[in-house]
N, C-alpha and C. Protein backbone atom coordinates (compact mmCIF):
# COMPACT_ATOMS: atom_id res chain seq x y z
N UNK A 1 0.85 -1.19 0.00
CA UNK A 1 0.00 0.00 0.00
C UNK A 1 0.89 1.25 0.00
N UNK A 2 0.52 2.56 -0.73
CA UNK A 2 1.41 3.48 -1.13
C UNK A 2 -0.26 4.43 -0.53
N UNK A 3 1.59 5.25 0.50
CA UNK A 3 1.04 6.62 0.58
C UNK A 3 0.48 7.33 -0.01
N UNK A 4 -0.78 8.43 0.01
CA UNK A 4 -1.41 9.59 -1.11
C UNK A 4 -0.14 10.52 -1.27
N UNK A 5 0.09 10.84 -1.90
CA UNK A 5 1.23 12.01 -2.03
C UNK A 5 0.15 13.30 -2.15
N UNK A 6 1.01 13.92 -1.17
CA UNK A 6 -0.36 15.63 -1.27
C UNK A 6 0.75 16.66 -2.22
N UNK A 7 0.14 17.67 -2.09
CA UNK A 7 0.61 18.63 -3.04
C UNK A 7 0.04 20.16 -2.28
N UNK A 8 0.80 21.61 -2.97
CA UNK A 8 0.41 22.56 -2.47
C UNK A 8 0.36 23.33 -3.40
N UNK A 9 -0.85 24.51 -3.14
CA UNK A 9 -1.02 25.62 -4.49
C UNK A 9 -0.33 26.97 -3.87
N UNK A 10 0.34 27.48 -5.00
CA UNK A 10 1.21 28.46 -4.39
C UNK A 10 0.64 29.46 -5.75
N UNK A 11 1.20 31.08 -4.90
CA UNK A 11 0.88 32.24 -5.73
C UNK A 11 2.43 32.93 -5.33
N UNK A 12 2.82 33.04 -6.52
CA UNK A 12 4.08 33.99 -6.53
C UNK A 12 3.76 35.10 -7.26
N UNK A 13 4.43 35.93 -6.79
CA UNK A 13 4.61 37.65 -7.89
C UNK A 13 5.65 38.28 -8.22
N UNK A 14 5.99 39.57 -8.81
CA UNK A 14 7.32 39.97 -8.81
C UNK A 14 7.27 41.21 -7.59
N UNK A 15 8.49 41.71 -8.13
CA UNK A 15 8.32 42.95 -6.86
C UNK A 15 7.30 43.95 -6.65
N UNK A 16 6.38 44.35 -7.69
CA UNK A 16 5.68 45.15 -7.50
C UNK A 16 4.48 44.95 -7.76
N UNK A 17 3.84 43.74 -7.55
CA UNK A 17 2.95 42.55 -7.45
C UNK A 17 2.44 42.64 -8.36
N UNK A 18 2.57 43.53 -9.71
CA UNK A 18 1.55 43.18 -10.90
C UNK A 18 1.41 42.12 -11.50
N UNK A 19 1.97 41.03 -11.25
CA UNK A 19 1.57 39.78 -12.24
C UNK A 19 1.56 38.79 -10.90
N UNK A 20 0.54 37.94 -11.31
CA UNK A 20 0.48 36.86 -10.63
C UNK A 20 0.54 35.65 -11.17
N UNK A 21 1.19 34.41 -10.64
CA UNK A 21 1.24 33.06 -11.07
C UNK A 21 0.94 32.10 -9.96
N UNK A 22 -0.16 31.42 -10.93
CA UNK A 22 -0.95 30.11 -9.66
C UNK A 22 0.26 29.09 -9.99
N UNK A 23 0.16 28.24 -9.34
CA UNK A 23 1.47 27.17 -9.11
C UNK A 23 0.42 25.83 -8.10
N UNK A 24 0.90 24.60 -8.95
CA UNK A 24 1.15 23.61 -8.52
C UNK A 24 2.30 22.43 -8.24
N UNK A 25 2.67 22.31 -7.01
CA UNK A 25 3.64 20.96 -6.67
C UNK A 25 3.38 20.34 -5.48
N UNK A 26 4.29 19.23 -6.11
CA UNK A 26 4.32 18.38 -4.93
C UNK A 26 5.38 18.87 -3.94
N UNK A 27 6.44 19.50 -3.86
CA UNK A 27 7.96 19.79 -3.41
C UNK A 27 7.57 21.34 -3.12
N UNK A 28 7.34 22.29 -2.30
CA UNK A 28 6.99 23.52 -2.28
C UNK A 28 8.58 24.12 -2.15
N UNK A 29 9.47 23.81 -1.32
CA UNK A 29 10.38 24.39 -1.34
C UNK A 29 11.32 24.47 -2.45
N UNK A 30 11.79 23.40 -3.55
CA UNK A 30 12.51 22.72 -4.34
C UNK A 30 11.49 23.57 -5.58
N UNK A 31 10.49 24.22 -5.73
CA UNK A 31 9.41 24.40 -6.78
C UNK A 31 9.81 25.97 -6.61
N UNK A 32 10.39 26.36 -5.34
CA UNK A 32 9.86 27.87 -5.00
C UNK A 32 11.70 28.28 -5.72
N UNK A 33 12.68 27.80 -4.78
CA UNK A 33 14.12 27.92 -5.64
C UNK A 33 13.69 27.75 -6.75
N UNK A 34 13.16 26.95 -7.65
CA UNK A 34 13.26 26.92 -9.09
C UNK A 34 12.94 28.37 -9.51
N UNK A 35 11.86 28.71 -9.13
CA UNK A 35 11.41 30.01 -9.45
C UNK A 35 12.55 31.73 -9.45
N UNK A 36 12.73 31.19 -7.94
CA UNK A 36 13.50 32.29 -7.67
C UNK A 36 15.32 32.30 -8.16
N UNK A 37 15.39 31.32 -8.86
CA UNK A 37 16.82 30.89 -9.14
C UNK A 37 16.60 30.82 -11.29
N UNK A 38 15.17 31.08 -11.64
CA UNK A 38 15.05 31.34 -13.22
C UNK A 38 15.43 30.19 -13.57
N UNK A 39 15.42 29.22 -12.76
CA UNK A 39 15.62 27.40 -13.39
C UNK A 39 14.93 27.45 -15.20
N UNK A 40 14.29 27.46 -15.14
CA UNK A 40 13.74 27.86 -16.44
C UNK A 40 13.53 29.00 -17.15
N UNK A 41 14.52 29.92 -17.94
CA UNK A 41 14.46 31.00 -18.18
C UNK A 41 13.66 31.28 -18.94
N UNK A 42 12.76 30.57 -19.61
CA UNK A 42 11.30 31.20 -21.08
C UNK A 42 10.30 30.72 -20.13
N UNK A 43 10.50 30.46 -18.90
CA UNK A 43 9.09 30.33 -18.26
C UNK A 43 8.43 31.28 -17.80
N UNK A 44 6.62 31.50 -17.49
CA UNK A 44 6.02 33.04 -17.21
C UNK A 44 6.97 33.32 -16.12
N UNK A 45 7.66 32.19 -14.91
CA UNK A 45 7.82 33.60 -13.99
C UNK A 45 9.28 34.02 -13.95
N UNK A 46 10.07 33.70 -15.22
CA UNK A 46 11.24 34.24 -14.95
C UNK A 46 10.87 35.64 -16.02
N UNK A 47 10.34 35.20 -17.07
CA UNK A 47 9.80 36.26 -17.68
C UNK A 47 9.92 37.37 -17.15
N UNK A 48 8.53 37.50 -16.53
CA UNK A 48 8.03 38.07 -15.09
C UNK A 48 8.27 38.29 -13.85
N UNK A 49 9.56 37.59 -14.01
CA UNK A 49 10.06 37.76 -12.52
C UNK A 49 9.54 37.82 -11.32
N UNK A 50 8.71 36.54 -11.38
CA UNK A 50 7.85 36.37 -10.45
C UNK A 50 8.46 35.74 -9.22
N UNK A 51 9.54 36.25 -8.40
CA UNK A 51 10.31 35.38 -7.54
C UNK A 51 10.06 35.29 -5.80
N UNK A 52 8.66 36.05 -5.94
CA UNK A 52 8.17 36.13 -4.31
C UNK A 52 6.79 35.07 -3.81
N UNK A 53 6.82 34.55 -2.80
CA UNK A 53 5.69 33.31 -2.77
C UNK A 53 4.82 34.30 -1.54
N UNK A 54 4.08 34.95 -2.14
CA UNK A 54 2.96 35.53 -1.14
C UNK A 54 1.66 34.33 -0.16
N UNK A 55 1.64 33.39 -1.57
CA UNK A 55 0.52 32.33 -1.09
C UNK A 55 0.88 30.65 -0.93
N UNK A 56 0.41 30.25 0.20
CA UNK A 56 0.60 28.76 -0.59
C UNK A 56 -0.25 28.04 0.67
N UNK A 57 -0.90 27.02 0.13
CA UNK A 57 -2.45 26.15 0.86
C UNK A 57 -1.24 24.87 0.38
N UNK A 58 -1.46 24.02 1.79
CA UNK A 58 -1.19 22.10 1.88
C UNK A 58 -2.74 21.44 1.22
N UNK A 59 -2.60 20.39 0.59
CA UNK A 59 -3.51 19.69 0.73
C UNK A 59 -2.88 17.83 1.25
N UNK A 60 -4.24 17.39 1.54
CA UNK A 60 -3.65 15.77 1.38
C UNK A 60 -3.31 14.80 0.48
N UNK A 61 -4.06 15.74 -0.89
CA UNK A 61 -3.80 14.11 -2.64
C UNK A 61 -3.17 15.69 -3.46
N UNK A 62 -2.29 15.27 -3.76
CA UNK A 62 -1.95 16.21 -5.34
C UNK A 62 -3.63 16.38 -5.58
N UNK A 63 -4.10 15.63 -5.86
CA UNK A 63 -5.49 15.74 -7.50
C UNK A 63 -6.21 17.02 -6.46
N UNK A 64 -6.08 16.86 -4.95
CA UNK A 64 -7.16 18.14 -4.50
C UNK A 64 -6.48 19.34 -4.85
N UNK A 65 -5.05 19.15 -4.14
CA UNK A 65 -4.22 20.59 -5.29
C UNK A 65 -4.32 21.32 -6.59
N UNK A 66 -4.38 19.94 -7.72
CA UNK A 66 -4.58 20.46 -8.92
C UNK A 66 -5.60 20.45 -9.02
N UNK A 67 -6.81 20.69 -8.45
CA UNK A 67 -8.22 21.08 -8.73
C UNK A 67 -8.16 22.33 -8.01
N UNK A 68 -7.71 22.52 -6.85
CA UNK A 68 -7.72 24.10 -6.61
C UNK A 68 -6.91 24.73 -7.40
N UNK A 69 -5.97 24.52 -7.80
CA UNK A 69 -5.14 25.49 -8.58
C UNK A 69 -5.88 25.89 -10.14
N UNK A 70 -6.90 24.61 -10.73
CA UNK A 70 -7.76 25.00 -11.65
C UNK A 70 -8.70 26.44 -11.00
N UNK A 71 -9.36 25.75 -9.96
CA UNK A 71 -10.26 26.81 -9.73
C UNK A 71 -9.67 28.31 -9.56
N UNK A 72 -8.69 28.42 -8.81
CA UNK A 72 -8.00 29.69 -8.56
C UNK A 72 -7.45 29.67 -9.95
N UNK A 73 -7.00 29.64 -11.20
CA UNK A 73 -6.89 29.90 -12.35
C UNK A 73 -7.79 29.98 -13.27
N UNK A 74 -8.93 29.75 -12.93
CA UNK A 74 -9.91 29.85 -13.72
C UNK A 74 -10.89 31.26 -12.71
N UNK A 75 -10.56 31.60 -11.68
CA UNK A 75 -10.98 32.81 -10.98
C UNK A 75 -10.24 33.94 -11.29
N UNK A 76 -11.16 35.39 -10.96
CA UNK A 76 -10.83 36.60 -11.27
C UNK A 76 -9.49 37.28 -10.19
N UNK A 77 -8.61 37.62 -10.83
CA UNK A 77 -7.94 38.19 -10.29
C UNK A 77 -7.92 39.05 -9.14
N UNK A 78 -9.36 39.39 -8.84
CA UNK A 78 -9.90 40.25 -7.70
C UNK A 78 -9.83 38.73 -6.66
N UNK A 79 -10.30 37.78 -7.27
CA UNK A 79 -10.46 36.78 -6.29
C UNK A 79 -9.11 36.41 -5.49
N UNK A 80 -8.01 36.12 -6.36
CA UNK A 80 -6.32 35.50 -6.19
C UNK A 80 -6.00 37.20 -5.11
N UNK A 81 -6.43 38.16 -5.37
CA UNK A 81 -5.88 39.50 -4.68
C UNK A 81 -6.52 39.43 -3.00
N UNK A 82 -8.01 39.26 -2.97
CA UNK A 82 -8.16 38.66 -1.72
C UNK A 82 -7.84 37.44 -1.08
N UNK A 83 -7.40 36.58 -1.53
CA UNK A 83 -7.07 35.25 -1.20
C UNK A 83 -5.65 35.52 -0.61
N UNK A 84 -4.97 36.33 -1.52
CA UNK A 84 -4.29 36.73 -0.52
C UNK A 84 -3.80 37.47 0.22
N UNK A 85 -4.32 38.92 0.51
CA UNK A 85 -4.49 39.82 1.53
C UNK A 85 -4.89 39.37 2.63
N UNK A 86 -6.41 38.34 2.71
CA UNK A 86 -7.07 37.73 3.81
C UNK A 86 -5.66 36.95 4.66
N UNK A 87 -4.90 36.32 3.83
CA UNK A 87 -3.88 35.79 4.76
C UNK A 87 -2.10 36.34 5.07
N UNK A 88 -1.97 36.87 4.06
CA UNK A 88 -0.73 37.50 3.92
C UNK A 88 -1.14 39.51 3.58
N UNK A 89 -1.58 39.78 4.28
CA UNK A 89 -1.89 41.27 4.40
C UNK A 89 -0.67 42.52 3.69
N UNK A 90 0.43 41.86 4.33
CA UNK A 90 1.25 43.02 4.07
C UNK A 90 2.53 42.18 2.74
N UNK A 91 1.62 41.14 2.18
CA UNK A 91 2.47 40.68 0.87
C UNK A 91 3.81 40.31 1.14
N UNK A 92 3.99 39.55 2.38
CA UNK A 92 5.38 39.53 2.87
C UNK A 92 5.83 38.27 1.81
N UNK A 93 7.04 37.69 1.58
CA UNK A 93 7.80 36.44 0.95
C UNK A 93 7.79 35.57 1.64
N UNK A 94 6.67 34.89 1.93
CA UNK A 94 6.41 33.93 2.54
C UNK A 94 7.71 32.70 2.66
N UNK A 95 8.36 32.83 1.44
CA UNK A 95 9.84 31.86 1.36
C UNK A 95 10.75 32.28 2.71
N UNK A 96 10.85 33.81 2.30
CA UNK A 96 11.67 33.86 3.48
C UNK A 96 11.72 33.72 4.80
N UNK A 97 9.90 34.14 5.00
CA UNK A 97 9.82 34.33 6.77
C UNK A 97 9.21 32.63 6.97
N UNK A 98 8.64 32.01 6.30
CA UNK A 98 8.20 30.54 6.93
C UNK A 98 8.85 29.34 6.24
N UNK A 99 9.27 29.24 4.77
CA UNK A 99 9.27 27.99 4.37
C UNK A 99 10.54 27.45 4.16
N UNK A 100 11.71 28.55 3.96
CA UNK A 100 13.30 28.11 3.90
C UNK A 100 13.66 26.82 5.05
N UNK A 101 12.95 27.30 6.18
CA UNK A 101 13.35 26.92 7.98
C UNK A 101 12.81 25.58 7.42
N UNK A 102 11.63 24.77 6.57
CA UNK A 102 11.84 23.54 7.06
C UNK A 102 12.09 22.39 6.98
């Protein structure tokens, strides 16, 4: 018998939060360096320079992950802007102050 493998939906931006990118993985930390390190340089967020993680929700199965990350990609940008003010208010880099440490 094999463990569910869970997964987490993350929202990164650049410095001056105009662009946003929904994100799905299984690896949040190893997913978030990619980002912030331009692992992929023709991707939207090196583009965009999307190298700050304002948002990110655990789930228990990947598949609930990648169904929220549909829904929050298929929602209005007003929606992804409260989603995350309600929890991250002052748009801090969530990489730095919680997720490096664990």
């Amino acid at each position: 018998m094999t463990m569910p493998k869970g997964g987490f939906v993350y929202i990164m931006t650049n410095k001056y939060h105009t662009t946003l990118y929904v994100g799905v993985t299984s690896d949040l930390v190893s997913r978030v360096i990619q980002h912030r390190e331009h692992h992929f340089p023709k991707s939207f967020t090196a583009r965009y320079k999307c190298t700050k993680l304002v948002y990110y929700n655990s789930f228990n199965h990947i598949e609930s992950a990648i169904a929220e990350e549909k829904r929050l990609k298929g929602g209005s940008r007003q929606q992804k802007l409260d989603l995350i003010e309600n929890l991250n208010p002052n748009w801090d880099d969530l990489f730095l102050n919680e997720i490096q440490y664990w």
